[in-house]
Protein backbone atom coordinates (compact mmCIF):
# COMPACT_ATOMS: atom_id res chain seq x y z
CA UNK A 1 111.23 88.95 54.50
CA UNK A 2 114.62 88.91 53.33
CA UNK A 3 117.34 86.16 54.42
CA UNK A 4 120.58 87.88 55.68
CA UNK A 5 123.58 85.86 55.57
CA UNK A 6 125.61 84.61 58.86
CA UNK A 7 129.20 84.93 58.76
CA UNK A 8 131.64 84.10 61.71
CA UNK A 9 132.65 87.00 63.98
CA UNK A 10 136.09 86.07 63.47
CA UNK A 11 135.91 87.50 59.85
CA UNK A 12 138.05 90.62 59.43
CA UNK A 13 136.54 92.17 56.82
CA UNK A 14 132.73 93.44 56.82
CA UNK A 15 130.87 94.02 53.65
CA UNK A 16 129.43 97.16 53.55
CA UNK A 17 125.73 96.46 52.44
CA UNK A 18 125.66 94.39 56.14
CA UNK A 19 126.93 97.01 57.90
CA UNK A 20 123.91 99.32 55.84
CA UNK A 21 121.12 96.48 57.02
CA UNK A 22 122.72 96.17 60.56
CA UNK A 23 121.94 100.09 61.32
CA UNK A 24 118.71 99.68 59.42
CA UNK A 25 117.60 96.84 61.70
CA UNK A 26 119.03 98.99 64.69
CA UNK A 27 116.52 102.07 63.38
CA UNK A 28 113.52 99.45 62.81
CA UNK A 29 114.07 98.28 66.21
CA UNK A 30 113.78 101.08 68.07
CA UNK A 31 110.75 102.51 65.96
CA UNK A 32 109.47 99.42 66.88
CA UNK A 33 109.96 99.84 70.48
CA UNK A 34 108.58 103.57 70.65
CA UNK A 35 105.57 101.96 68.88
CA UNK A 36 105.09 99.28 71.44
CA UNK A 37 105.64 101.73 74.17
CA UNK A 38 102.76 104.29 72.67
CA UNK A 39 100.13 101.06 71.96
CA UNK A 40 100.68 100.01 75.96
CA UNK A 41 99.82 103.15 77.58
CA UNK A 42 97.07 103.65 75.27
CA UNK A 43 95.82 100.61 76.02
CA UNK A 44 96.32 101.34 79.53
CA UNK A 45 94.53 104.78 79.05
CA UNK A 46 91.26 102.89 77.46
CA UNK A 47 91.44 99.99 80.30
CA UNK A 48 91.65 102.36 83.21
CA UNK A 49 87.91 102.80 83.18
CA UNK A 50 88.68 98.79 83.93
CA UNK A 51 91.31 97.83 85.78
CA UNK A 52 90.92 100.56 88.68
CA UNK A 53 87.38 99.21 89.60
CA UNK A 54 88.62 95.62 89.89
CA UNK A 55 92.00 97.06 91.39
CA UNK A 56 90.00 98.33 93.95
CA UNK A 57 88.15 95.72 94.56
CA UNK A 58 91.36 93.33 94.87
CA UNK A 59 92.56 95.74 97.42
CA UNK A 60 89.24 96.21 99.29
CA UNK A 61 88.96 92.33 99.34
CA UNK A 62 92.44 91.63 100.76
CA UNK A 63 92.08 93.90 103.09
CA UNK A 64 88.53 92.40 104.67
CA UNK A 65 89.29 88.53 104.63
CA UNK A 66 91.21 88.95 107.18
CA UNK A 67 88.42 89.73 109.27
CA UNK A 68 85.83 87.37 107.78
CA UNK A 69 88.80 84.56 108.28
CA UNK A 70 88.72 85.97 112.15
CA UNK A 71 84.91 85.74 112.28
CA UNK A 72 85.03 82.59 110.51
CA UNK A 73 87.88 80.92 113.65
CA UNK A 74 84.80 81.85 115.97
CA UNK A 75 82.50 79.18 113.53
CA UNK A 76 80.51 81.92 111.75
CA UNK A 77 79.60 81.02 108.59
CA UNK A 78 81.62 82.39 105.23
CA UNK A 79 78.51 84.29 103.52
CA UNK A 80 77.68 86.16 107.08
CA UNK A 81 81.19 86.93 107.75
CA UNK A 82 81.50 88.61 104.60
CA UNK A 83 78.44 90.48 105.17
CA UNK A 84 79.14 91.73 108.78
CA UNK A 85 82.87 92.80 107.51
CA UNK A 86 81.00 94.25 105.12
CA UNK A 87 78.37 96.19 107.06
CA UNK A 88 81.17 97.27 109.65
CA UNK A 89 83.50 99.10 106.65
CA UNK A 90 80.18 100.58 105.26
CA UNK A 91 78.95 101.65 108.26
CA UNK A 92 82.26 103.30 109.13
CA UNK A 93 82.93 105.21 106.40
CA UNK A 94 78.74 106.57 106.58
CA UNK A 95 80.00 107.51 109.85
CA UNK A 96 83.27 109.56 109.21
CA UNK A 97 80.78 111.08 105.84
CA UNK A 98 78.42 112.05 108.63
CA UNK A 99 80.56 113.81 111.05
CA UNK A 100 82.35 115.69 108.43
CA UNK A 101 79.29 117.04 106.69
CA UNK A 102 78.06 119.24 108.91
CA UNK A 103 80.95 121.07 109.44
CA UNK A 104 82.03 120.81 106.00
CA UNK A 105 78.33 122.71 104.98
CA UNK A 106 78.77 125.16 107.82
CA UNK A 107 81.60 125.93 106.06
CA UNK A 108 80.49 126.20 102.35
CA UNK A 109 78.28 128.56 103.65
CA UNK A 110 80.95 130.96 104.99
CA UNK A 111 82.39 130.46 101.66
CA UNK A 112 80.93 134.38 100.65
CA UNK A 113 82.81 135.72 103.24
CA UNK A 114 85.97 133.92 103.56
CA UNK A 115 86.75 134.59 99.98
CA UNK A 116 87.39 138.49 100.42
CA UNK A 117 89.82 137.28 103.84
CA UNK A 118 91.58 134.94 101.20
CA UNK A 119 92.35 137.45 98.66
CA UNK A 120 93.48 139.93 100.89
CA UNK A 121 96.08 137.08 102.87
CA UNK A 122 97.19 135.64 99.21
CA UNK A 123 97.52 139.50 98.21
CA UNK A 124 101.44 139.44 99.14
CA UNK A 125 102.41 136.84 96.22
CA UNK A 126 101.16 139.13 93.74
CA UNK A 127 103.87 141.61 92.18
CA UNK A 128 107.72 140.85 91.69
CA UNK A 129 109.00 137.03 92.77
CA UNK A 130 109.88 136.97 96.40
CA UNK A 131 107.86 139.53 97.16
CA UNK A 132 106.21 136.70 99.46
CA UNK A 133 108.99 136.13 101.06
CA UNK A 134 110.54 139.79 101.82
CA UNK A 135 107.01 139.75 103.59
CA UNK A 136 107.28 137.20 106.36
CA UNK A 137 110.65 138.01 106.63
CA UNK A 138 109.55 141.30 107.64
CA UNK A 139 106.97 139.88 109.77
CA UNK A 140 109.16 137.79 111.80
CA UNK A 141 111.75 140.37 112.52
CA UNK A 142 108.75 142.45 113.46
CA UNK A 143 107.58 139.87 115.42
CA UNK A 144 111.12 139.52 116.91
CA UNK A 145 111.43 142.91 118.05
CA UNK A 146 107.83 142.45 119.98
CA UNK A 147 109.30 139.92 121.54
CA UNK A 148 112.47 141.35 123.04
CA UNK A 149 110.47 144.85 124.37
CA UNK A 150 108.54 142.03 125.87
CA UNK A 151 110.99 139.99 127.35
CA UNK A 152 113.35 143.42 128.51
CA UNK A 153 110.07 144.58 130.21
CA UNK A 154 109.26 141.17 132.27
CA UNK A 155 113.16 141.33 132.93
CA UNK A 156 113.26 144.71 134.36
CA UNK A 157 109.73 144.08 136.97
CA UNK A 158 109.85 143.38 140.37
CA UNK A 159 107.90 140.85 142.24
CA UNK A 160 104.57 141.41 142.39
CA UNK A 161 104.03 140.19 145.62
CA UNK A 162 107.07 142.03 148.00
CA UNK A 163 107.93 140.44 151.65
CA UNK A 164 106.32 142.98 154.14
């Protein structure tokens, strides 16, 4: 490496081959710096296979000791509050998975027919931008003017029932 040579900031007068190595060390440093930046999200790119897992984990185990810690106030032991905690979560989410897949398969198998009802609905935001747009607008002042006949008709009857 080479030695560079200290002088007082009081000094006036700057030579110009420092001035040359101060904007060269400026330029190394931040090349530096972009290269550090690339190497850590590459790294974190390659370890992501590894760190979510045991993320996961750390989350998934905070979030149970409290419960074993309850079980545990109630002298059960450690190992069997664990595994009841344990059981509980797992049987849980088996549950929700349960209840959703049946509808979620009665479903998949409308799948032939919905698609046809999906492209015709999703229809409007082909063509010029907005186009979607100018089309509810249109709906709701349709939907507007259904109203007010409505309402002007229910204003204008008489009681159904009249006092005999």
């Amino acid at each position: 490496m080479q030695d560079f040579t200290v002088h007082p900031v009081s000094e006036p007068q700057e030579i110009a081959g420092e001035s040359r190595s101060r904007q060269s060390l400026d330029v190394i440093a931040f090349v530096l710096s972009g290269l550090f930046a690339i190497v850590v999200i590459g790294t974190l790119a390659v370890a992501k296979a590894l760190i979510m897992p045991l993320a996961a984990a750390l989350i998934i185990g905070t979030m149970l000791s409290a419960g074993a810690r309850a079980l545990e106030r109630y002298r059960v032991p450690h190992s069997l509050s664990v595994s009841l905690m344990l059981a509980a979560v797992g049987g849980t989410v088996a549950l929700i998975f349960m209840l959703i897949s049946s509808p979620l398969l009665a479903w998949m198998s409308r799948l032939s027919e919905l698609g046809p009802q999906l492209k015709d609905k999703l229809q409007m935001f082909d063509g010029r931008p907005g186009a979607g747009v100018r089309h509810w607008v249109g709906k709701e002042h349709r939907l507007n003017l259904r109203f007010s006949e409505v309402a002007a008709v229910n204003l204008d009857t008489t009681p159904a029932i009249s006092p005999t």
